[in-house]
N, C-alpha and C. Protein backbone atom coordinates (compact mmCIF):
# COMPACT_ATOMS: atom_id res chain seq x y z
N UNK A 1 111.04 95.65 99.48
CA UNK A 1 110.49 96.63 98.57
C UNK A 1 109.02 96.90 98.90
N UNK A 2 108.30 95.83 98.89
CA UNK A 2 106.63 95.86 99.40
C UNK A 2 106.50 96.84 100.78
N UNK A 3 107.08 96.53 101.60
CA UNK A 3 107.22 97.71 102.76
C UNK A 3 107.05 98.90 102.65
N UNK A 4 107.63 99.44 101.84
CA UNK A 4 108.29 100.90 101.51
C UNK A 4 107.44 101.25 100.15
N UNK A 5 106.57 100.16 99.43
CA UNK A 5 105.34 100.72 98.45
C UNK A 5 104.34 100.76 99.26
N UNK A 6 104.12 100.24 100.49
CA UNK A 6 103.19 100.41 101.25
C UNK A 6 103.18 101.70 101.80
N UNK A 7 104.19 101.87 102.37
CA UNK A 7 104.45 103.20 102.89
C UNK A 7 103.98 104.07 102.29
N UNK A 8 104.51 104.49 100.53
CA UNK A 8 104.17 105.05 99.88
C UNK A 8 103.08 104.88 99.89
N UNK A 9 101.90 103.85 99.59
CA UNK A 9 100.15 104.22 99.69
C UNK A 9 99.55 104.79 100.49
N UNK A 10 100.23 104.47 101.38
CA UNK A 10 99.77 105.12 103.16
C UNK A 10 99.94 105.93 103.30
N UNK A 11 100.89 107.01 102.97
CA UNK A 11 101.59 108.61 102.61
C UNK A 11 100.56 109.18 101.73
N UNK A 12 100.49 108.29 100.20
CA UNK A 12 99.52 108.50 99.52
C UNK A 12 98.12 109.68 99.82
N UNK A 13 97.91 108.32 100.71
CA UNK A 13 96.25 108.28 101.01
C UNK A 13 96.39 109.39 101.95
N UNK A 14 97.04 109.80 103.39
CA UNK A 14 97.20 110.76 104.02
C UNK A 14 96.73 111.91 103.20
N UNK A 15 97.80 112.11 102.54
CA UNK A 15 97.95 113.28 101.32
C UNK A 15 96.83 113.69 101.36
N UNK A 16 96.20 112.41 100.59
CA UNK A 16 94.62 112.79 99.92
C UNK A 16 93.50 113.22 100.58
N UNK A 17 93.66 112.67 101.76
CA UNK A 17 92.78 112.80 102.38
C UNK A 17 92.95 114.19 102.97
N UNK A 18 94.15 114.60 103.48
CA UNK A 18 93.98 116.08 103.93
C UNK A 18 94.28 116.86 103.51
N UNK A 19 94.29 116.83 101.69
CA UNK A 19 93.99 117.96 100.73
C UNK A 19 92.16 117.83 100.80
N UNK A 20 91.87 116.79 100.72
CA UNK A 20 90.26 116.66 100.93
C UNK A 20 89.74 117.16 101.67
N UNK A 21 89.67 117.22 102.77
CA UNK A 21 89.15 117.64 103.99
C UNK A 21 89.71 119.02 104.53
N UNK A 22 90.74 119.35 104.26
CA UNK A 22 91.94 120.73 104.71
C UNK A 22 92.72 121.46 103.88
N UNK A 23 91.71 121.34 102.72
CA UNK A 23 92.44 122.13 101.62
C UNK A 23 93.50 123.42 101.87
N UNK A 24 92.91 124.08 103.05
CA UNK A 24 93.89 125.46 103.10
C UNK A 24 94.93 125.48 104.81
N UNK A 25 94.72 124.50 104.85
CA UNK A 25 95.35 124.32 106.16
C UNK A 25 96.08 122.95 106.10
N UNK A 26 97.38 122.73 107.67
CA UNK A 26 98.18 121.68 107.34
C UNK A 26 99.28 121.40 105.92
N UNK A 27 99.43 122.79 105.80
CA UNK A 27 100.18 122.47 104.35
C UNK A 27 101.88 122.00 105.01
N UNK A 28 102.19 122.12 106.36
CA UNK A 28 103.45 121.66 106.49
C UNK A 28 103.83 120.72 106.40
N UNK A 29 102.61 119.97 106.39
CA UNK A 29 102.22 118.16 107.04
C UNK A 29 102.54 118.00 105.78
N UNK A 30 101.51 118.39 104.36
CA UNK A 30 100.89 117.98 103.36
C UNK A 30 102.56 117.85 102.99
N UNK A 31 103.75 118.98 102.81
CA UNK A 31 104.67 119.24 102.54
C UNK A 31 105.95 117.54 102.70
N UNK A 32 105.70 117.98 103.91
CA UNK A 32 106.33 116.86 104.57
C UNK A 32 106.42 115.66 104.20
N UNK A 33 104.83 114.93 104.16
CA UNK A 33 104.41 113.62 103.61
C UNK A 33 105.00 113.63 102.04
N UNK A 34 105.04 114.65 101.50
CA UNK A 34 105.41 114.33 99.68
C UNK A 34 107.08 114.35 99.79
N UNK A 35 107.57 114.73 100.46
CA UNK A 35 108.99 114.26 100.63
C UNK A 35 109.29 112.48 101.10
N UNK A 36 108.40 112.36 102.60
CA UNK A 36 108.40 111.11 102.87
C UNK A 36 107.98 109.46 101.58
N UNK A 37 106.82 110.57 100.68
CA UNK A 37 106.65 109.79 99.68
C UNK A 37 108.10 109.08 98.89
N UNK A 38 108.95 109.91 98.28
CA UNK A 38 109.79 110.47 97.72
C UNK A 38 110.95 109.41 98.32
N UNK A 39 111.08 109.73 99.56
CA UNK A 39 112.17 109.13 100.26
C UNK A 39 111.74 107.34 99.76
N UNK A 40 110.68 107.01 100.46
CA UNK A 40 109.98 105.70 100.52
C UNK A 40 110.19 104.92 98.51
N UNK A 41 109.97 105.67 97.90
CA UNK A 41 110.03 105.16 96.42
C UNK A 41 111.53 105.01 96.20
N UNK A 42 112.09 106.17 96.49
CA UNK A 42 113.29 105.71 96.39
C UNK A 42 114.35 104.50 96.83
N UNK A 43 113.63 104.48 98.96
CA UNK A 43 114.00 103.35 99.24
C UNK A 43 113.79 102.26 98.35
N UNK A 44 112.56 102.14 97.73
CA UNK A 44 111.55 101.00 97.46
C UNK A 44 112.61 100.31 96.04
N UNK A 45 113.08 101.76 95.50
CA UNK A 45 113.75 101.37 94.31
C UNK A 45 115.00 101.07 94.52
N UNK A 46 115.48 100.77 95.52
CA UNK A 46 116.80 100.41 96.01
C UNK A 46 116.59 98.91 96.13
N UNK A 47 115.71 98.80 96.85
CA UNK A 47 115.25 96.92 97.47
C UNK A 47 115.28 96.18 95.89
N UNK A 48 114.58 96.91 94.61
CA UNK A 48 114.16 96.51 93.41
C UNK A 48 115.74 96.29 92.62
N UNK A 49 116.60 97.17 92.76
CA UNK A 49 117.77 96.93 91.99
C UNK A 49 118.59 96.31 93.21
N UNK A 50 118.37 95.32 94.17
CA UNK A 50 118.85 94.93 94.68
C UNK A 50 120.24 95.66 95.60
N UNK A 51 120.27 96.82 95.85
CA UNK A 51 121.08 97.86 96.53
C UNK A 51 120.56 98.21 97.83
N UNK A 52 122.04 97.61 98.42
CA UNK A 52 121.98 98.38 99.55
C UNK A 52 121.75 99.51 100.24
N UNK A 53 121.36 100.17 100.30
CA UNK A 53 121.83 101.92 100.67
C UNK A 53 121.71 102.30 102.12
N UNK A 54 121.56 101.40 103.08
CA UNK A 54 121.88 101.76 104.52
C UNK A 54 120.55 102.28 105.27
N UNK A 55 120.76 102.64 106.07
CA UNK A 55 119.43 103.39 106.93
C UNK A 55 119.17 104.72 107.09
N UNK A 56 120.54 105.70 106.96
CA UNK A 56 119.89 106.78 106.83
C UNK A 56 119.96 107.73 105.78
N UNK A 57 118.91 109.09 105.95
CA UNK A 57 119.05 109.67 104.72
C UNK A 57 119.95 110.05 104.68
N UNK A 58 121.34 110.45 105.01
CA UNK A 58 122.68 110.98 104.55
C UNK A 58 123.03 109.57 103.65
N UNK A 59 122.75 107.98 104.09
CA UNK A 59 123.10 106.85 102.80
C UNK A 59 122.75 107.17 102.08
N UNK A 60 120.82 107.32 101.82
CA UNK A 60 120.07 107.51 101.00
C UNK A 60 121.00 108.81 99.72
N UNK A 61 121.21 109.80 99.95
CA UNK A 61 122.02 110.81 99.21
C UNK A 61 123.00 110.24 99.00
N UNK A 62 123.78 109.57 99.53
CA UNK A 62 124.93 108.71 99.07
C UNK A 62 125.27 108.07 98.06
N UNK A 63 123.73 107.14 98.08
CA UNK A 63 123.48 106.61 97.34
C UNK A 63 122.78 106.93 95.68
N UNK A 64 122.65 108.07 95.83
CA UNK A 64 121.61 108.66 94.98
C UNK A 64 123.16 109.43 93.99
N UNK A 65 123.83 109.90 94.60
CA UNK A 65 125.01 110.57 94.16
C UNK A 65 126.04 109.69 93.25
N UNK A 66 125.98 108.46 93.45
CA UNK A 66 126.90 107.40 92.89
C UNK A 66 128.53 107.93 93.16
N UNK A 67 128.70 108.14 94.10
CA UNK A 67 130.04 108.67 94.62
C UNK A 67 131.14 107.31 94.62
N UNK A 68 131.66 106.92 93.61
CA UNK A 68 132.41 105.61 93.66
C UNK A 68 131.96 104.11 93.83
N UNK A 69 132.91 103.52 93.17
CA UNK A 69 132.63 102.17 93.37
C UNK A 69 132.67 101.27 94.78
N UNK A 70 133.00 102.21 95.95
CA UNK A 70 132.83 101.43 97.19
C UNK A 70 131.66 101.49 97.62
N UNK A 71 130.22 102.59 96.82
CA UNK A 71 129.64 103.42 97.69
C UNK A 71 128.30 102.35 97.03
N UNK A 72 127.33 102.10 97.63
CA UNK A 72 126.09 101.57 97.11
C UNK A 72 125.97 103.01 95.77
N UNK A 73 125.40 102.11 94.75
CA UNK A 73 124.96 103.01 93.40
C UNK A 73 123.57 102.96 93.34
N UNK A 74 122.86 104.07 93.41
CA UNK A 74 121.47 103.55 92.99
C UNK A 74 120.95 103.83 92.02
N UNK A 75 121.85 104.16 90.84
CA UNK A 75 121.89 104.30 89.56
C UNK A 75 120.45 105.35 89.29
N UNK A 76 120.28 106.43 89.54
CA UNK A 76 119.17 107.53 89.02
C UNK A 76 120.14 108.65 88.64
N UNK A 77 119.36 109.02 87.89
CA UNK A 77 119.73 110.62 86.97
C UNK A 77 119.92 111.59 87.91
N UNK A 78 120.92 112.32 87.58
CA UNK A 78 120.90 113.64 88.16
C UNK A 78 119.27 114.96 88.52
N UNK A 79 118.65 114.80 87.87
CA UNK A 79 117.49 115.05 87.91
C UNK A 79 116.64 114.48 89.24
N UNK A 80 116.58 113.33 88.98
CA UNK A 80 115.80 112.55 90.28
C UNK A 80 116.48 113.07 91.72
N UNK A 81 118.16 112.93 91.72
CA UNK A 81 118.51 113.23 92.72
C UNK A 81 118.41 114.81 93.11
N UNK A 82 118.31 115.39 92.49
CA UNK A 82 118.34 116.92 92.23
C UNK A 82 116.97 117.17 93.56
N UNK A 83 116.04 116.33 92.67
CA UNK A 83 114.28 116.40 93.15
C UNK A 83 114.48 116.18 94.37
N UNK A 84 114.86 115.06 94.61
CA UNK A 84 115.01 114.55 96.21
C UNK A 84 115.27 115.72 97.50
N UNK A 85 116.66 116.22 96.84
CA UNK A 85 117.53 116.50 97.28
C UNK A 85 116.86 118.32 98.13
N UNK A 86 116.07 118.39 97.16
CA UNK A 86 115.12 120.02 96.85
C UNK A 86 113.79 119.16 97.84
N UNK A 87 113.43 118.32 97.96
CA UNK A 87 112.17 118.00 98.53
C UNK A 87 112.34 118.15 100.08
N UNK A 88 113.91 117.38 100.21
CA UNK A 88 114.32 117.20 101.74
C UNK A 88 114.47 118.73 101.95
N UNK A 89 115.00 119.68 101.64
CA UNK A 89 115.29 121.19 102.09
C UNK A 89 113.65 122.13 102.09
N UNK A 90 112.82 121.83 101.24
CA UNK A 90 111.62 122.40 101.19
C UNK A 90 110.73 121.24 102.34
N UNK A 91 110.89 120.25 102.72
CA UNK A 91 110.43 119.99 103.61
C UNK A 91 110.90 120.63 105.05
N UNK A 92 111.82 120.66 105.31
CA UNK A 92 112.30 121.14 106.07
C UNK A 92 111.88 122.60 106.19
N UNK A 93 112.17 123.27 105.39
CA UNK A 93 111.66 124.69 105.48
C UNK A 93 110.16 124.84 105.77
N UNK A 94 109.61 123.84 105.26
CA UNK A 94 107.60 123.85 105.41
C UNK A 94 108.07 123.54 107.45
N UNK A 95 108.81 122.85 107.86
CA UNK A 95 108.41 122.44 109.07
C UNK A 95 109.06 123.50 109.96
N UNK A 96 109.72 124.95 109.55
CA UNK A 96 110.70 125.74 110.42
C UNK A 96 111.01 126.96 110.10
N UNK A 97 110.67 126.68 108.89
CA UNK A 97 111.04 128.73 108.16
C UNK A 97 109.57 129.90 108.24
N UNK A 98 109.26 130.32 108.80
CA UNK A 98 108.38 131.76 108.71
C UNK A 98 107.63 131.04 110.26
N UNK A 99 107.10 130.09 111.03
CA UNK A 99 106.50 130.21 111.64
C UNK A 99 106.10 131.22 112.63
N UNK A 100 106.67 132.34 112.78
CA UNK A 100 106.44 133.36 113.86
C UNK A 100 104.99 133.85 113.29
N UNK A 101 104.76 134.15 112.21
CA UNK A 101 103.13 134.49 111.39
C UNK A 101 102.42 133.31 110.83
N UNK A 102 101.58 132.63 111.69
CA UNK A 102 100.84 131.65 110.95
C UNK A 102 100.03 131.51 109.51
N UNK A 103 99.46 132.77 109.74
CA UNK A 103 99.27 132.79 107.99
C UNK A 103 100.20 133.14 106.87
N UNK A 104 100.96 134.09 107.22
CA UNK A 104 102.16 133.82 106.07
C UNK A 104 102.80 131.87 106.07
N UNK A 105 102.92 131.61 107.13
CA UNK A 105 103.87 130.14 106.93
C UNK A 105 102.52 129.03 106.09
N UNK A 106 101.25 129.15 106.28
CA UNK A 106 100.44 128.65 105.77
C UNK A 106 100.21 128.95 104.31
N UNK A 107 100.46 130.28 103.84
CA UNK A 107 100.31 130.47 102.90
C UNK A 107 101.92 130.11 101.83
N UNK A 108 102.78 130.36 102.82
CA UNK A 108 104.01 129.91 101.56
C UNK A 108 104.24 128.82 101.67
N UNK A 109 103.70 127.54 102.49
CA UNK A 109 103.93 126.36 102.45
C UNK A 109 102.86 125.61 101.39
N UNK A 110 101.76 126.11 101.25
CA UNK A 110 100.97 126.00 99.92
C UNK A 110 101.82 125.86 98.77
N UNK A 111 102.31 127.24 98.38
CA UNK A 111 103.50 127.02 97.20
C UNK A 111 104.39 126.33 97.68
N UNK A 112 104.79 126.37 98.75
CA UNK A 112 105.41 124.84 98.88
C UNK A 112 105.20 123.18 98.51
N UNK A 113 104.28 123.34 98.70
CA UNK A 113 103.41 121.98 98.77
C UNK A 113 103.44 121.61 96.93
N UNK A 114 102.87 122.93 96.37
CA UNK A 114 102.95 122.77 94.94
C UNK A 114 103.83 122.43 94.26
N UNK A 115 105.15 123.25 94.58
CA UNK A 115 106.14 123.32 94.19
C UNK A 115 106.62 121.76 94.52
N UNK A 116 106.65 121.47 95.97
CA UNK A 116 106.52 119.86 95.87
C UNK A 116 106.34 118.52 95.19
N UNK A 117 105.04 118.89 94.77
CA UNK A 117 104.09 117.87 94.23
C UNK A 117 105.43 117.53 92.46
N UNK A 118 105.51 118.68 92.14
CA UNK A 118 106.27 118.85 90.62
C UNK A 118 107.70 117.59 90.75
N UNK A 119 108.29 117.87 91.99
CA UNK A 119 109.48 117.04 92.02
C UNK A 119 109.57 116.05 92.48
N UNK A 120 107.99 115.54 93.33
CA UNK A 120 107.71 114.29 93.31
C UNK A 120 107.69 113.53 92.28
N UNK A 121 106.65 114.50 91.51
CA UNK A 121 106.33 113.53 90.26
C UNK A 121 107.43 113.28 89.10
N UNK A 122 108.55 114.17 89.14
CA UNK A 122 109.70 113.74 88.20
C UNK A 122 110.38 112.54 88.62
N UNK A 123 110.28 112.71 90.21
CA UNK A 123 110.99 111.62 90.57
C UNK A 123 110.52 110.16 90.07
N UNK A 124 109.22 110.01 90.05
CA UNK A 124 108.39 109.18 90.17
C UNK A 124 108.16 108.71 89.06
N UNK A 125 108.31 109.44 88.00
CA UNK A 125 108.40 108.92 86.67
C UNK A 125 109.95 108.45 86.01
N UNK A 126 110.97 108.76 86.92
CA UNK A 126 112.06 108.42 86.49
C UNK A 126 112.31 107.06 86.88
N UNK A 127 111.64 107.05 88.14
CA UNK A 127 111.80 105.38 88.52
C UNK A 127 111.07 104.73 88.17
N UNK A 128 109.65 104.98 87.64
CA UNK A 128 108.62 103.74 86.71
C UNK A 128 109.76 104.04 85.61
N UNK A 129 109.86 104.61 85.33
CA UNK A 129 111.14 104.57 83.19
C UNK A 129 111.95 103.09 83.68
N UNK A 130 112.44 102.89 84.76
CA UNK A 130 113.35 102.56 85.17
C UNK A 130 113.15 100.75 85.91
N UNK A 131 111.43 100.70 85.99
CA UNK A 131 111.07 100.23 86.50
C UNK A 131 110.12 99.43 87.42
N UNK A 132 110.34 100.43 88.55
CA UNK A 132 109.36 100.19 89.23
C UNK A 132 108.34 100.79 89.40
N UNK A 133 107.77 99.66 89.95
CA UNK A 133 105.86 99.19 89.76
C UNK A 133 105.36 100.34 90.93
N UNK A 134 105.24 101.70 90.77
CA UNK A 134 105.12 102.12 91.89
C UNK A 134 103.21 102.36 90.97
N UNK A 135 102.67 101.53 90.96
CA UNK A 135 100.89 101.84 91.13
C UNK A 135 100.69 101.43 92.75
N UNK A 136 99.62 102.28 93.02
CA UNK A 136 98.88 102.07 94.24
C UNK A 136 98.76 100.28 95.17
N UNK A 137 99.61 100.24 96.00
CA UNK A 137 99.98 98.74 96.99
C UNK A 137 98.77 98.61 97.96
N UNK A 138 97.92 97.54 97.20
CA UNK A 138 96.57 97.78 98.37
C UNK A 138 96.82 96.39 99.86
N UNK A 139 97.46 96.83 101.07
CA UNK A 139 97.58 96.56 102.10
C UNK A 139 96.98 95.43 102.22
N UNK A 140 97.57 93.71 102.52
CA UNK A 140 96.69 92.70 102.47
C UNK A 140 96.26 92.93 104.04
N UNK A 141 95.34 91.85 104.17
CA UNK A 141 94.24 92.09 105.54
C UNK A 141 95.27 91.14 106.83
């Protein structure tokens, strides 16, 4: 679990730092990383309820779906998975849809990014409801 809250700080801090410094630029990245966040909490909340869910993200959805009793459960709301599910496709689109015009793809990956941030944070509050300790993991030395 500690792994994958680390991750998450480290994603974190990225974030922050290049909304800081690059407010209007790199929004594919910015895009990207809040999915990776996303993915990582979720892993993180898998290790916490003691669930398996495999290595890749097609498990990860697997798992998120509760598709039977053979299937790892990772017991979240339809909602959370919903978020996920919308983060992975809007990431994707930040990294491949409009690039032929750099400023249009810069500018709709912004509302991307925003639009982002919203289904991070549902996610993120569904799994502290739930749980886990996702405050800031400060990296031992």
């Amino acid at each position: 679990m500690d792994n994958h809250l680390l991750q998450v700080t480290h994603n974190e801090g990225l974030l922050a730092h290049l909304e800081t410094t690059c407010p209007r630029s790199f929004n594919d990245w910015k895009v990207t990383l809040v999915y990776y966040i996303a993915l990582h909490q979720l892993r993180a909340f898998g290790k916490f309820k003691h669930v398996s869910i495999g290595r890749s993200h097609k498990d990860l959805e697997v798992a998120m779906k509760n598709q039977g009793a053979s299937v790892p459960n990772l017991d979240v709301d339809r909602e959370c998975a919903d978020s996920y599910m919308i983060l992975e496709s809007v990431s994707r689109a930040a990294r491949y849809d409009g690039i032929d015009d750099p400023s249009i793809f810069e500018h709709i990956n912004g509302k991307r990014l925003s639009f982002s941030k919203l289904k991070l944070q549902k996610i993120k509050n569904h799994l502290e409801a739930k749980g886990l300790p996702l405050q800031k993991v400060i990296p031992s030395a």
